[in-house]
C-alpha atoms as a PDB file:
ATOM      1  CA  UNK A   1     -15.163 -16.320  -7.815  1.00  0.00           C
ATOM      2  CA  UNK A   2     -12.240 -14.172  -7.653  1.00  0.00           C
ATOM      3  CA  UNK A   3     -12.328 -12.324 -10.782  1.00  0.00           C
ATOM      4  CA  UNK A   4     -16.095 -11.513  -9.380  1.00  0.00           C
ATOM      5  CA  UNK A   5     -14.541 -10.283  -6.171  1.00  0.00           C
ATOM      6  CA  UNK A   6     -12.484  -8.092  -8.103  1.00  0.00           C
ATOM      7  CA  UNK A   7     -15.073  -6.904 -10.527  1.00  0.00           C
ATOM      8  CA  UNK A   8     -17.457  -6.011  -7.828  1.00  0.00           C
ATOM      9  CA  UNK A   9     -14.372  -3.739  -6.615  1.00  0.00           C
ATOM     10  CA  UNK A  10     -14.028  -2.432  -9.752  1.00  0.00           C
ATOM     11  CA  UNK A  11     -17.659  -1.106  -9.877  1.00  0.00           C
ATOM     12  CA  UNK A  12     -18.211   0.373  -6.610  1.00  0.00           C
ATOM     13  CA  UNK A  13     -14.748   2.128  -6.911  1.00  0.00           C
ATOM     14  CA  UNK A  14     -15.611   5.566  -8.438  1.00  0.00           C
ATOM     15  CA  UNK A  15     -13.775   6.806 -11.262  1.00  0.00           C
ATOM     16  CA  UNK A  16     -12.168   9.415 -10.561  1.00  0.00           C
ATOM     17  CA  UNK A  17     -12.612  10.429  -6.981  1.00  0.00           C
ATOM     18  CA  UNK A  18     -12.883  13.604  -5.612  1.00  0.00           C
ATOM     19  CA  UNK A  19     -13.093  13.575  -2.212  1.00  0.00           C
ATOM     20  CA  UNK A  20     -10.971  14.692   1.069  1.00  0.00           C
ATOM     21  CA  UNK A  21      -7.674  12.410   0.565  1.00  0.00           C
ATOM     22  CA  UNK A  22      -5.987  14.976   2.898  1.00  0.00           C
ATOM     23  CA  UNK A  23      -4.190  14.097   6.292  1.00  0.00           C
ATOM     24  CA  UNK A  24      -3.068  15.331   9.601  1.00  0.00           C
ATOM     25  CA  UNK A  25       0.601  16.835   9.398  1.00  0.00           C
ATOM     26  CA  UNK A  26       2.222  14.050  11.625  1.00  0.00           C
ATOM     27  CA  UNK A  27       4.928  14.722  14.393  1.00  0.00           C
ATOM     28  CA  UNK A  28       7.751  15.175  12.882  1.00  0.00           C
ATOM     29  CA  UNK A  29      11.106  13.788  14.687  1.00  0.00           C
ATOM     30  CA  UNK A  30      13.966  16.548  16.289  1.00  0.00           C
ATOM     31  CA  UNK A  31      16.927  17.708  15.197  1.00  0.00           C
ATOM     32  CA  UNK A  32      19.650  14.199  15.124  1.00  0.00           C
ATOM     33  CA  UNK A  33      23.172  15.147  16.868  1.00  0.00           C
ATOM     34  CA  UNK A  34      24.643  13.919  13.901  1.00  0.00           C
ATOM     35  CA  UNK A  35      23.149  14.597  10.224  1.00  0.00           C
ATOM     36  CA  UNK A  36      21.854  11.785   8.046  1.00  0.00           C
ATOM     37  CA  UNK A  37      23.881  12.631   5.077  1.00  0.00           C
ATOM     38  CA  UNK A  38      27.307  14.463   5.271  1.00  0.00           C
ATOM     39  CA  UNK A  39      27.850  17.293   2.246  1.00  0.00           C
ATOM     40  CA  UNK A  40      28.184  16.146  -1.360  1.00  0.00           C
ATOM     41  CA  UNK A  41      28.224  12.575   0.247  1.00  0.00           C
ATOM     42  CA  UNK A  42      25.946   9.469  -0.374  1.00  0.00           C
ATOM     43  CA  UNK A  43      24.058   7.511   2.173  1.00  0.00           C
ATOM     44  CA  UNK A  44      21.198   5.263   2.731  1.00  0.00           C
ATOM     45  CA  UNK A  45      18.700   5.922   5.586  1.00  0.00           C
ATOM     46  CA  UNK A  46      16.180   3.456   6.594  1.00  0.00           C
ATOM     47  CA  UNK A  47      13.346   4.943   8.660  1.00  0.00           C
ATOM     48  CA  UNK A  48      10.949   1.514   9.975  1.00  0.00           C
ATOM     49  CA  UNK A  49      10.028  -0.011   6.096  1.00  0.00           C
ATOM     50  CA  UNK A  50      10.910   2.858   4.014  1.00  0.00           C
ATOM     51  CA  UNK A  51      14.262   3.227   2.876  1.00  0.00           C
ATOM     52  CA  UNK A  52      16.221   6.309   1.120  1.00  0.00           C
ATOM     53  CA  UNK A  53      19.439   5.579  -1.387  1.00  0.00           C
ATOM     54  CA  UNK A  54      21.077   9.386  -1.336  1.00  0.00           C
ATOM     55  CA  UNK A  55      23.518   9.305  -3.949  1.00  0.00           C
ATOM     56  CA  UNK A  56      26.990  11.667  -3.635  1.00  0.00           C
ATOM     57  CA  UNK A  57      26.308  15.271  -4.513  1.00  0.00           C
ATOM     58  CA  UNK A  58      23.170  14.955  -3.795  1.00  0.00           C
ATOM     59  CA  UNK A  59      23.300  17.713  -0.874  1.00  0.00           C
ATOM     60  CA  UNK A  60      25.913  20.659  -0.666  1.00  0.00           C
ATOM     61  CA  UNK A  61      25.862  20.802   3.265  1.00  0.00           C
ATOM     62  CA  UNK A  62      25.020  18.159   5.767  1.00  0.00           C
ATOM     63  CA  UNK A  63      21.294  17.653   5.952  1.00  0.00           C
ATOM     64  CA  UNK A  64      19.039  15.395   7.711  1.00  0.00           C
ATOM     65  CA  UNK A  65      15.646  14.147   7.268  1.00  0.00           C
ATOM     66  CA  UNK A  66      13.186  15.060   9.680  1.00  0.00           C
ATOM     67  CA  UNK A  67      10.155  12.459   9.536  1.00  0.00           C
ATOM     68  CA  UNK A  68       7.123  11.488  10.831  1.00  0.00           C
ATOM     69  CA  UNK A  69       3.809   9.154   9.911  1.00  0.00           C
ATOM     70  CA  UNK A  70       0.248   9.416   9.959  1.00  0.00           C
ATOM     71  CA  UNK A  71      -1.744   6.597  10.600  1.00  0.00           C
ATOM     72  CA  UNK A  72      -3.852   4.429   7.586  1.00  0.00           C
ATOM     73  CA  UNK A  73      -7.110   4.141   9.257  1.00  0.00           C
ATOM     74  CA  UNK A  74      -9.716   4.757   6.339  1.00  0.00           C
ATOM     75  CA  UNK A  75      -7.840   3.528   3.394  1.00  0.00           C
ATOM     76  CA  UNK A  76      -7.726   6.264   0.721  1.00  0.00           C
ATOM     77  CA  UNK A  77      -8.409   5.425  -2.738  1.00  0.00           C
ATOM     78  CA  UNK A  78      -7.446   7.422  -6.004  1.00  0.00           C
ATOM     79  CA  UNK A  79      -9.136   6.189  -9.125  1.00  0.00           C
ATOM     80  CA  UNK A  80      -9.161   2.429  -8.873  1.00  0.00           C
ATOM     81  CA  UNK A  81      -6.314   2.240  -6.417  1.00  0.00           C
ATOM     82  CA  UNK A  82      -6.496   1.997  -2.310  1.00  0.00           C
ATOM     83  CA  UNK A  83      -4.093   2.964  -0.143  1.00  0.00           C
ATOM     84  CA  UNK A  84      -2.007  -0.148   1.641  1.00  0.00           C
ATOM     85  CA  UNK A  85       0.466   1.824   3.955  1.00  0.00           C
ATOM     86  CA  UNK A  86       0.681   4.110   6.269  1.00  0.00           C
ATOM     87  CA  UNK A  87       1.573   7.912   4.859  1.00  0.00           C
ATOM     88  CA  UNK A  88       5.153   8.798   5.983  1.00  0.00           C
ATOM     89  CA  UNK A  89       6.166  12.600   5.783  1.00  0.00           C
ATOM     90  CA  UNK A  90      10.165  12.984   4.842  1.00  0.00           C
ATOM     91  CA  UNK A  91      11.623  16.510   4.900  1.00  0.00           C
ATOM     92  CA  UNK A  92      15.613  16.710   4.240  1.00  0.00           C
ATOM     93  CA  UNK A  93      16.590  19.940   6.374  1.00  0.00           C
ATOM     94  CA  UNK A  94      20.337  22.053   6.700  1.00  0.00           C
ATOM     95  CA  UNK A  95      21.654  20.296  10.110  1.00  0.00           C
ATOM     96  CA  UNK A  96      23.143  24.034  10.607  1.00  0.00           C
ATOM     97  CA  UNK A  97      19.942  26.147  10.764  1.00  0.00           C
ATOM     98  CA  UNK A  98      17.197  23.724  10.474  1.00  0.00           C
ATOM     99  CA  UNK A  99      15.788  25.460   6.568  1.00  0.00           C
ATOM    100  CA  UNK A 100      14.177  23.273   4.059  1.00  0.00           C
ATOM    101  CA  UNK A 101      17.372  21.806   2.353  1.00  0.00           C
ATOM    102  CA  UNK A 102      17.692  21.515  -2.025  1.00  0.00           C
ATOM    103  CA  UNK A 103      19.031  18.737  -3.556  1.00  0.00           C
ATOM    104  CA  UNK A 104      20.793  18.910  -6.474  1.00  0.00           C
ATOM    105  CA  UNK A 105      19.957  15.709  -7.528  1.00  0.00           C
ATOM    106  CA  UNK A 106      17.108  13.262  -7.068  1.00  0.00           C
ATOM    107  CA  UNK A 107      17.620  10.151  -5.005  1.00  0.00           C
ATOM    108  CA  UNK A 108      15.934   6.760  -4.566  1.00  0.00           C
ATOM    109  CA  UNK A 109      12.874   6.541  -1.702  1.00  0.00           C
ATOM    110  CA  UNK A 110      11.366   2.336  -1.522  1.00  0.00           C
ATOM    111  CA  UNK A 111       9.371   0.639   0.521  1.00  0.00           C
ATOM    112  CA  UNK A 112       9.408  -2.872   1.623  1.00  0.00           C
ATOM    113  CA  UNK A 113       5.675  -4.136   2.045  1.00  0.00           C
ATOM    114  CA  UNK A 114       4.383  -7.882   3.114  1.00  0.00           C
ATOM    115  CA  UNK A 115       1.540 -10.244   2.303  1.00  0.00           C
ATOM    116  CA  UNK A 116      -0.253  -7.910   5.141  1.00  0.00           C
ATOM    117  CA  UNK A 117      -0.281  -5.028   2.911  1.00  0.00           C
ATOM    118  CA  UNK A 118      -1.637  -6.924   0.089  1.00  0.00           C
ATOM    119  CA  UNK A 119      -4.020  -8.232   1.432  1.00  0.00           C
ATOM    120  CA  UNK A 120      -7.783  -6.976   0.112  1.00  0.00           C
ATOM    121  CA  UNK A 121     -10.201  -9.321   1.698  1.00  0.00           C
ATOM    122  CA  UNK A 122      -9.150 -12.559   3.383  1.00  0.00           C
ATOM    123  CA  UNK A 123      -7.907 -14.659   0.334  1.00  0.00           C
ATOM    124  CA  UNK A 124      -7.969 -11.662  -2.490  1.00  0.00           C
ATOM    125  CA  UNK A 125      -4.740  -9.818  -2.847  1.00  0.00           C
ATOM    126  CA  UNK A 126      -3.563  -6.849  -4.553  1.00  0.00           C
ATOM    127  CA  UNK A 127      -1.379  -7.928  -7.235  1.00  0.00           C
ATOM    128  CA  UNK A 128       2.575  -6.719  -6.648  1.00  0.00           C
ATOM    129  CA  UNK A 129       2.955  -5.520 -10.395  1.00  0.00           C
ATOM    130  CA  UNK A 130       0.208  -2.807  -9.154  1.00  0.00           C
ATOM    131  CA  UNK A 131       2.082  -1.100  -6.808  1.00  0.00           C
ATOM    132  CA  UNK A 132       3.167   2.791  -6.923  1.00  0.00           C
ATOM    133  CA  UNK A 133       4.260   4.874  -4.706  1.00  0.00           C
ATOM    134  CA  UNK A 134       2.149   8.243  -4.204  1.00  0.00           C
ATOM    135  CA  UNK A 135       3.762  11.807  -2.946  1.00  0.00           C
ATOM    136  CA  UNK A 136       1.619  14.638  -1.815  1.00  0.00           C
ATOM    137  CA  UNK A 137       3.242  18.719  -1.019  1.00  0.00           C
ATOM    138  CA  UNK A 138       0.305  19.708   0.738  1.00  0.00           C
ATOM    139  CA  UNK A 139      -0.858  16.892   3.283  1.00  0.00           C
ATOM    140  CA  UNK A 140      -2.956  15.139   0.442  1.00  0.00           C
ATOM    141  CA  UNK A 141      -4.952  18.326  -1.233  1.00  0.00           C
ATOM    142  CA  UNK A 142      -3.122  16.811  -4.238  1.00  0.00           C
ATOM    143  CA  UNK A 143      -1.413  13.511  -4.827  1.00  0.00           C
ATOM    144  CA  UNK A 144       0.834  12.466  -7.856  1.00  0.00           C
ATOM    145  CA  UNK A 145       1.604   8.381  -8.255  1.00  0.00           C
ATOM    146  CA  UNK A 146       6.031   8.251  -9.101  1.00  0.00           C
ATOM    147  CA  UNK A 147       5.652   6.642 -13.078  1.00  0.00           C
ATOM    148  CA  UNK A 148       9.153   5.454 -12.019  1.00  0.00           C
ATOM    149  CA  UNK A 149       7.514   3.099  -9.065  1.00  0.00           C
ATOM    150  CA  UNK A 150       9.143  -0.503  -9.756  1.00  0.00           C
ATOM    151  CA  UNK A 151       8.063  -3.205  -7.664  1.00  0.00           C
ATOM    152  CA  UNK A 152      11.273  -5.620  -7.008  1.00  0.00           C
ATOM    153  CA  UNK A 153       8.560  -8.842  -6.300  1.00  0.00           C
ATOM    154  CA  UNK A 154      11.719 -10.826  -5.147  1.00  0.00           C
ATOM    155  CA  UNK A 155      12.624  -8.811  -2.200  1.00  0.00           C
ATOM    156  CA  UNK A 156       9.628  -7.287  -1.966  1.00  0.00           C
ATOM    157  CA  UNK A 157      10.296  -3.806  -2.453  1.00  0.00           C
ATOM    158  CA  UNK A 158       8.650  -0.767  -4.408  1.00  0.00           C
ATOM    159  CA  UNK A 159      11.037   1.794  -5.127  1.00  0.00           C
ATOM    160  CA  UNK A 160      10.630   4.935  -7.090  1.00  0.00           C
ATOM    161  CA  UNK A 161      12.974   8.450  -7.781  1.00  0.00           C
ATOM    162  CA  UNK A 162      12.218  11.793  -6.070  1.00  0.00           C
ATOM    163  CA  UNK A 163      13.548  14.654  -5.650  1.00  0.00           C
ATOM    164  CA  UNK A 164      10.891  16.476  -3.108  1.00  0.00           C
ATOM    165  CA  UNK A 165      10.112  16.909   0.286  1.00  0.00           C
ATOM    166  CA  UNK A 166       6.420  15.364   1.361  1.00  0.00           C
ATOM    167  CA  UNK A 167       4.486  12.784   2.375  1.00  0.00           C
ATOM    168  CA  UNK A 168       4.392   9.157   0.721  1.00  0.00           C
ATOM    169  CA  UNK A 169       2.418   6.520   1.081  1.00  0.00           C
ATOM    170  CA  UNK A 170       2.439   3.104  -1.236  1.00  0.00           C
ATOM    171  CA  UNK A 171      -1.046   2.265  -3.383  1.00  0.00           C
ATOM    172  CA  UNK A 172      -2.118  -0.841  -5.263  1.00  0.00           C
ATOM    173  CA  UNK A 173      -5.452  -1.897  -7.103  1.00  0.00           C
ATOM    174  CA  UNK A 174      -7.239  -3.964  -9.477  1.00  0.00           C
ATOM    175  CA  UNK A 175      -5.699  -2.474 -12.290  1.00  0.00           C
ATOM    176  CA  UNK A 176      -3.394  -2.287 -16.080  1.00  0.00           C
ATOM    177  CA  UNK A 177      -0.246  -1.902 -14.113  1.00  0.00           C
ATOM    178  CA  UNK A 178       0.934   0.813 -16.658  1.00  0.00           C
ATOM    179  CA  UNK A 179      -2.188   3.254 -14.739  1.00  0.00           C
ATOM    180  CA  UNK A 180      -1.504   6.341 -12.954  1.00  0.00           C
ATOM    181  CA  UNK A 181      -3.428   8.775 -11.714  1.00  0.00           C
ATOM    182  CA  UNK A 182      -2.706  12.657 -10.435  1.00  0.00           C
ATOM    183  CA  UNK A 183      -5.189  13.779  -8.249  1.00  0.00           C
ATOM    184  CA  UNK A 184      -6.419  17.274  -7.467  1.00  0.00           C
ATOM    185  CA  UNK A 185      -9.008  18.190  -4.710  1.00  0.00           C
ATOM    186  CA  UNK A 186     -11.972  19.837  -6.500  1.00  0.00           C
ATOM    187  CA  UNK A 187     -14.581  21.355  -4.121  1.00  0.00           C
ATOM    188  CA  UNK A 188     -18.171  20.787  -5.186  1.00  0.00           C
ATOM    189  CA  UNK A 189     -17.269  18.982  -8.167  1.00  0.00           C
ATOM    190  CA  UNK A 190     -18.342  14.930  -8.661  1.00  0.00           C
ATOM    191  CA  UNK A 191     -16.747  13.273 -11.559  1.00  0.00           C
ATOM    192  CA  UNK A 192     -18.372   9.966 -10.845  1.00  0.00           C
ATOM    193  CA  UNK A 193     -19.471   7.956 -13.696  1.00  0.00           C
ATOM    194  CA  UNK A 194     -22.370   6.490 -14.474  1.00  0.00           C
ATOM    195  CA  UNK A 195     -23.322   2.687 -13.350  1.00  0.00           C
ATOM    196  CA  UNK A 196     -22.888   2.262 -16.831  1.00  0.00           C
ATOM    197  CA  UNK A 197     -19.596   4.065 -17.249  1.00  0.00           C
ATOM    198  CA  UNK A 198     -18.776   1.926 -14.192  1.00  0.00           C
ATOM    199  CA  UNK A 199     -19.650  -1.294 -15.749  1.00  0.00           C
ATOM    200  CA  UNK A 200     -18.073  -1.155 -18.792  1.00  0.00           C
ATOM    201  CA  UNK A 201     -14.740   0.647 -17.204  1.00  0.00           C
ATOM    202  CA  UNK A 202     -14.987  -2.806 -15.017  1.00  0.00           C
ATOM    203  CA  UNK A 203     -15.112  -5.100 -17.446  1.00  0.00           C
ATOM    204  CA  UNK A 204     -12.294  -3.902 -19.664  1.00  0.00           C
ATOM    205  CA  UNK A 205     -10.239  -3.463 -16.233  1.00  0.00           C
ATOM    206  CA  UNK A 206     -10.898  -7.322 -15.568  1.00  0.00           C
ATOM    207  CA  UNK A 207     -10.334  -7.738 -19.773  1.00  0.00           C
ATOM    208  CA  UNK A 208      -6.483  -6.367 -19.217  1.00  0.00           C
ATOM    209  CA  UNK A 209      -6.239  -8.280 -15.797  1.00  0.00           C
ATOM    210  CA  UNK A 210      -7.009 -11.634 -16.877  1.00  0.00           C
ATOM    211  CA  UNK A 211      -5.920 -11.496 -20.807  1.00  0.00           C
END
């Protein structure tokens, strides 16, 4: 009964989508009286579940990260995989003049998730090996999944290397963990298959799931 569950997902889910997958730019928080990370030095910021590992050097003047998050209401999905958190904008600024600050180095952004944000329908998870992390530069007009997402299933964690300013929200789906999608909004355009395409895309999803 499960693997039905999940094939049924599998078939309504077009593939691609192009649709609206934008958001609302969030309010973002102030200006800290202290900075978040001190010049050339390392630090690790936790902001509610998501957590940032700055390495030293990674910033030539204090910065700090001005954030905000928008609400998951309508779970977004890209390709075969659905949104599970909440998207969380993350802007490193100078703590000096307030200007969009440049690393010169990418750092570590993760997320801790729970059985909550697995959950599909009441007894149907997501698996953990699924999950990415997502990052969008223009309030979701485009999104690009991180292909160096790892999912840490011990400590629950999903943790992937960035070196940009934008939102980020976590995904998961019924899918070969080793799938990633970019996504580009195309006005007008429908790429979606076929009930046919759709079937047989479904079946050798489930195929790679179960094998």
């Amino acid at each position: 009964m499960k693997y039905v569950l999940i094939l049924l997902v599998i078939l309504v889910t077009p593939f691609p989508v192009y649709a609206a997958k934008t958001y609302e730019a969030p309010t973002l928080s102030s200006t800290p009286r202290e900075p978040d990370v001190r010049k050339d030095q390392g630090a690790t910021l936790h902001f509610s579940l998501w957590t940032h590992i700055v390495p030293p050097e990674t910033f030539s003047y204090d910065v700090y990260f001005q954030n905000g998050c928008s609400t998951k209401t309508l779970p977004r999905n890209i390709g075969r995989y659905w949104q599970i958190t909440d998207i969380c904008d993350f802007h490193p600024r100078s703590h000096f003049n307030k200007a969009r600050a440049v690393p010169n180095r990418a750092w570590i952004i993760g997320f801790r998730y729970t059985d909550e944000n697995l959950e599909f329908l009441p007894g149907l998870r997501f698996p953990e090996n699924s999950l990415k992390i997502a990052y969008s530069s223009d309030y979701g007009q485009s999104w690009t999944m991180l292909k160096s997402s790892t999912v840490d299933s011990v400590n629950n964690t999903v943790a992937a290397i960035t070196d940009k300013p934008g939102g980020y929200m976590v995904m998961a789906g019924f899918v070969n963990p080793a799938t990633y999608y970019s996504y580009k909004e195309v006005k007008g355009i429908s790429t979606r298959g076929s009930i046919v395409e759709r079937i047989v895309g479904g079946f050798l999803s489930l195929f790679r799931l179960v094998r």
